[in-house]
C-alpha atoms as a PDB file:
ATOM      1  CA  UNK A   1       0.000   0.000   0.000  1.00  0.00           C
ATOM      2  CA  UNK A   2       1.548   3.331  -0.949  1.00  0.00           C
ATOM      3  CA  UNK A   3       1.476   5.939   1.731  1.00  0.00           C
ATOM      4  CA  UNK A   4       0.308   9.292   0.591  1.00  0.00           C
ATOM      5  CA  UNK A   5       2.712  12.576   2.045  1.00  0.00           C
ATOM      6  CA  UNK A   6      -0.528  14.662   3.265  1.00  0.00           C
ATOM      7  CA  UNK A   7       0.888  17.710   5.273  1.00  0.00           C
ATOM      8  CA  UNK A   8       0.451  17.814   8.846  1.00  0.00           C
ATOM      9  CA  UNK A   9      -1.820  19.676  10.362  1.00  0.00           C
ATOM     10  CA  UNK A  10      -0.580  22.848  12.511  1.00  0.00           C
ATOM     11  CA  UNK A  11      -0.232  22.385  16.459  1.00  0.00           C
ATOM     12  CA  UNK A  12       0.211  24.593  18.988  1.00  0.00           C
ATOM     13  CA  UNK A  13       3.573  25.158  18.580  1.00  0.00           C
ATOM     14  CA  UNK A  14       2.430  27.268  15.181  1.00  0.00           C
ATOM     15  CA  UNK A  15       0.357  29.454  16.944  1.00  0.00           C
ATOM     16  CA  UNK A  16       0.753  32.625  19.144  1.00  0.00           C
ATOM     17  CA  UNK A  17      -1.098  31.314  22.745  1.00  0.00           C
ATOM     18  CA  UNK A  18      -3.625  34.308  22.713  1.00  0.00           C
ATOM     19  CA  UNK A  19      -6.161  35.482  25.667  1.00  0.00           C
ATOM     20  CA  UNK A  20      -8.681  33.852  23.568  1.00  0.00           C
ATOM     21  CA  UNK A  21      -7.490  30.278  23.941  1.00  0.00           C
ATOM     22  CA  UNK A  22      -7.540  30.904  27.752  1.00  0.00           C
ATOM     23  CA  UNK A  23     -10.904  31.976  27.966  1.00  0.00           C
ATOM     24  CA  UNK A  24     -11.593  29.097  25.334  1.00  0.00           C
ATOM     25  CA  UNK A  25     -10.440  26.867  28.168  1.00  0.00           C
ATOM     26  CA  UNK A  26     -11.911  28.600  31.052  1.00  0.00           C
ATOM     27  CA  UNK A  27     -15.219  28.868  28.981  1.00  0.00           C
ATOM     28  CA  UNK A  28     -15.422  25.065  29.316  1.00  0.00           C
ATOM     29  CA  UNK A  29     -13.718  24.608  32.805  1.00  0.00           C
ATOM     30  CA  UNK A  30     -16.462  27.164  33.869  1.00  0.00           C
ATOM     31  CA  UNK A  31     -19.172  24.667  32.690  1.00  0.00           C
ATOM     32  CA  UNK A  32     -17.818  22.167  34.806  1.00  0.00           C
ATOM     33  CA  UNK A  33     -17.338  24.031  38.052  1.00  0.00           C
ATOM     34  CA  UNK A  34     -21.103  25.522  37.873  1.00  0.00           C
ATOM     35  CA  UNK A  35     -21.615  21.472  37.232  1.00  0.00           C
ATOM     36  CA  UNK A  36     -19.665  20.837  40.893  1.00  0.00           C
ATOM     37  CA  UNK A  37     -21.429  24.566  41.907  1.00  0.00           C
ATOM     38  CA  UNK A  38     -25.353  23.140  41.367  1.00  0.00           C
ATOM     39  CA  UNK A  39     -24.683  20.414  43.534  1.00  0.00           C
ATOM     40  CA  UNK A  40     -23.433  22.646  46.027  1.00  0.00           C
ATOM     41  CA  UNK A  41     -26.399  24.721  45.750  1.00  0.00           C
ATOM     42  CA  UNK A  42     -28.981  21.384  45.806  1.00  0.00           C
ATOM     43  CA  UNK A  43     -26.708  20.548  49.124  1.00  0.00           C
ATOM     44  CA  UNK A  44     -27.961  23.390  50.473  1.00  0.00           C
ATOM     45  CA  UNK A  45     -30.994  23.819  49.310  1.00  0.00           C
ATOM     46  CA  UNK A  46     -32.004  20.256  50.859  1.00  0.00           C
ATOM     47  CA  UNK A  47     -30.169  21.226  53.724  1.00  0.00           C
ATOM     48  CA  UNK A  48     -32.466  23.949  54.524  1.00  0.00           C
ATOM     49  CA  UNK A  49     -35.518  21.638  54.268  1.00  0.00           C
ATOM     50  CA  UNK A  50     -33.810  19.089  56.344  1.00  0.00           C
ATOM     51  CA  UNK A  51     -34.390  21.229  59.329  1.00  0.00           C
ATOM     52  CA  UNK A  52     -32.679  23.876  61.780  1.00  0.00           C
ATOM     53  CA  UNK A  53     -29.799  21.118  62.377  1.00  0.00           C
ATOM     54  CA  UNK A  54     -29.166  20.294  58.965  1.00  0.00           C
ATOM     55  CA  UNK A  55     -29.316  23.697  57.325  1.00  0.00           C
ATOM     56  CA  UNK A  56     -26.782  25.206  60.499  1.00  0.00           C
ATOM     57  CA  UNK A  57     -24.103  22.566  59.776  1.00  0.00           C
ATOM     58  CA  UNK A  58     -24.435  23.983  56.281  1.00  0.00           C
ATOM     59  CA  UNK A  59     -24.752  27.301  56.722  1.00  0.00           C
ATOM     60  CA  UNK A  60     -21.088  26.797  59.292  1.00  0.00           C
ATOM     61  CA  UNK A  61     -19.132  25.253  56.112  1.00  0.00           C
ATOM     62  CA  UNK A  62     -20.818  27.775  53.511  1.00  0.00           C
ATOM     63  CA  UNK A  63     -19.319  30.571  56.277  1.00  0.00           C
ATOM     64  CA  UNK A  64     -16.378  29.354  56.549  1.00  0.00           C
ATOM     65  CA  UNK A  65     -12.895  31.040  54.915  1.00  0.00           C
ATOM     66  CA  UNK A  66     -12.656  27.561  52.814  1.00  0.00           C
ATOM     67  CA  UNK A  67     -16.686  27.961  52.197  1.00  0.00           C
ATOM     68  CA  UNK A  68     -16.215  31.764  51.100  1.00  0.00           C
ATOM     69  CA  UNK A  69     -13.691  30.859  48.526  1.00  0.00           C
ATOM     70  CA  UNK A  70     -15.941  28.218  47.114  1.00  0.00           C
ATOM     71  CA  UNK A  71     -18.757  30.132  46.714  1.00  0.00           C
ATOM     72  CA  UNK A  72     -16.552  33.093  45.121  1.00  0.00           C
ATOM     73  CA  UNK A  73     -15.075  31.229  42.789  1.00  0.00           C
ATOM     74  CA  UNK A  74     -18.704  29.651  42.064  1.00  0.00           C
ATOM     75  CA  UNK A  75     -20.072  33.428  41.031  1.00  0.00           C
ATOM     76  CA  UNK A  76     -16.839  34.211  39.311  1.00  0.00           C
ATOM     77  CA  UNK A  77     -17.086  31.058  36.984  1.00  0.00           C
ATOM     78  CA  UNK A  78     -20.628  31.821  36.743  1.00  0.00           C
ATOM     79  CA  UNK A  79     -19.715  35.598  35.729  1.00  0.00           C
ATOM     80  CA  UNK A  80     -17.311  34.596  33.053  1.00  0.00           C
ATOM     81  CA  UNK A  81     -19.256  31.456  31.454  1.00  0.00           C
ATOM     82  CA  UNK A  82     -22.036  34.504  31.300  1.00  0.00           C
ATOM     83  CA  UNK A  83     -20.020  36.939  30.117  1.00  0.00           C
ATOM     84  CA  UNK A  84     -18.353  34.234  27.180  1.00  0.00           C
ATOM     85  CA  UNK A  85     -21.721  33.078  26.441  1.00  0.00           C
ATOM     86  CA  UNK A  86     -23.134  36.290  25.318  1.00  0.00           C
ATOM     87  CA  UNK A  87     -20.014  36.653  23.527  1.00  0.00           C
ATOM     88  CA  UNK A  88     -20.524  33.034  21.818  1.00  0.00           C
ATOM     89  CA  UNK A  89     -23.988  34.881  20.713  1.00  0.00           C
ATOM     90  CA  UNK A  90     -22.818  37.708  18.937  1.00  0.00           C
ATOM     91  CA  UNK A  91     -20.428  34.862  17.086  1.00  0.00           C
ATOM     92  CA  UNK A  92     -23.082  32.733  16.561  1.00  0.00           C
ATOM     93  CA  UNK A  93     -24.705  35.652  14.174  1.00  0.00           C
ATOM     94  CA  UNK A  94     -20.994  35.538  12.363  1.00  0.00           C
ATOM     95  CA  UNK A  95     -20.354  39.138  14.304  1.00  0.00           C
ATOM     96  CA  UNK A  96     -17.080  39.875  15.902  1.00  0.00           C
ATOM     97  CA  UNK A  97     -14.601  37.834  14.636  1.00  0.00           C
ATOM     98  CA  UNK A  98     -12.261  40.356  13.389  1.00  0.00           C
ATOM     99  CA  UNK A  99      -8.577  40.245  15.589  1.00  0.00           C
ATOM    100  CA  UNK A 100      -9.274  43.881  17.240  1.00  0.00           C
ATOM    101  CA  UNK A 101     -12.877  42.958  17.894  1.00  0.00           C
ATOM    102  CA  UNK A 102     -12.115  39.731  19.504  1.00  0.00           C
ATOM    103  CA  UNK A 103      -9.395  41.707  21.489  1.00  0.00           C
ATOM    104  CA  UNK A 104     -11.419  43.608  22.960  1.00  0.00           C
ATOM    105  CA  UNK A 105     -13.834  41.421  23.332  1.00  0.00           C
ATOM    106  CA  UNK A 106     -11.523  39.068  25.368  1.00  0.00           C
ATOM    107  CA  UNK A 107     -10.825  42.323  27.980  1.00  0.00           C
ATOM    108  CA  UNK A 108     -14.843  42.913  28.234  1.00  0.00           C
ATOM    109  CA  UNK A 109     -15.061  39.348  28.653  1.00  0.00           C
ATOM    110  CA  UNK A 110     -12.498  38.696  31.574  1.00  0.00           C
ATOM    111  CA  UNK A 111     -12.597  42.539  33.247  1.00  0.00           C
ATOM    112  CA  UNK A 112     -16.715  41.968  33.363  1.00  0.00           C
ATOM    113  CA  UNK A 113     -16.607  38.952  34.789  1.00  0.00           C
ATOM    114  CA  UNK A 114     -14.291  40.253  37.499  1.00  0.00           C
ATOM    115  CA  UNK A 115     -16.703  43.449  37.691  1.00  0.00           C
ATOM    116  CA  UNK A 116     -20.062  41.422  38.284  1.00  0.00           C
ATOM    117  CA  UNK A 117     -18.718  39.236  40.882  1.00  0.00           C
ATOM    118  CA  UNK A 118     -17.538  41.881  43.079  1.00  0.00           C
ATOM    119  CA  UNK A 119     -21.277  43.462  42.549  1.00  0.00           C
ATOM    120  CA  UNK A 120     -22.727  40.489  43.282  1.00  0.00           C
ATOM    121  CA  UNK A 121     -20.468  39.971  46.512  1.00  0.00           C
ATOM    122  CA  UNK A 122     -20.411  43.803  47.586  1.00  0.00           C
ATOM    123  CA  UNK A 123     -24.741  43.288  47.315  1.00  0.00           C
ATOM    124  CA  UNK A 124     -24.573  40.155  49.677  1.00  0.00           C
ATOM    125  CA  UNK A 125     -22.174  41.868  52.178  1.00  0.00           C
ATOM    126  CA  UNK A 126     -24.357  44.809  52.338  1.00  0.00           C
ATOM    127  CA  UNK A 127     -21.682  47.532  50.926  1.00  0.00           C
ATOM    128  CA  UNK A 128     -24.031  48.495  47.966  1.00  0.00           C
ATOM    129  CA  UNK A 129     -27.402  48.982  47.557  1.00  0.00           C
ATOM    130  CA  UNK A 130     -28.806  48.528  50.751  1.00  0.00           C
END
């Protein structure tokens, strides 16, 4: 059987790593953590209908430093797949591919994501709007 010389197809070593490719990743990394993150929430959810004991044992890990960082990174992964998703949108309509567009797009992405989580958390502490 003769063998055919196709060329190879390009791997990452051809390409520039851009911001895009991380938030590529962290798009899908995202999905999986607010996977992890819904089970969190049904945990406590079920907690809370469990009774006084049940939902205070919760509401102690939830509260605690560990807990705090858990549920941070939960909004912030919840922020960004938001944030990407809207983004995926305006691709889906074949909008926004251009290299400056999706540059900036990449800083609205990651700096809104950052943005709307500290909202979110400045709300629940009480620092804002309350």
């Amino acid at each position: 059987m003769a063998t055919v010389n196709r060329p190879l197809s390009p791997h990452l070593q051809v390409y520039h790593w851009g911001l895009h490719m991380t938030l590529s990743i962290l798009h899908r990394t995202t999905g999986v953590a607010l996977g992890v993150g819904t089970l969190l929430l049904a945990w406590w959810l079920i907690s809370l209908a469990s009774g006084p004991e049940a939902f205070a044992q919760a509401q102690v890990c939830l509260s605690s430093w560990l807990g705090r960082v858990v549920l941070l990174g939960f909004t912030w992964s919840l922020m960004l797949h938001l944030c990407n998703g809207i983004r995926h949108l305006v691709w889906d309509t074949g909008q926004g591919f251009e290299l400056p567009t999706v540059r900036v797009t990449n800083l609205l992405v990651l700096g809104g994501s950052i943005v709307l989580t500290l909202i979110i958390w400045a709300v629940g502490y009480g620092l804002i709007g309350g």
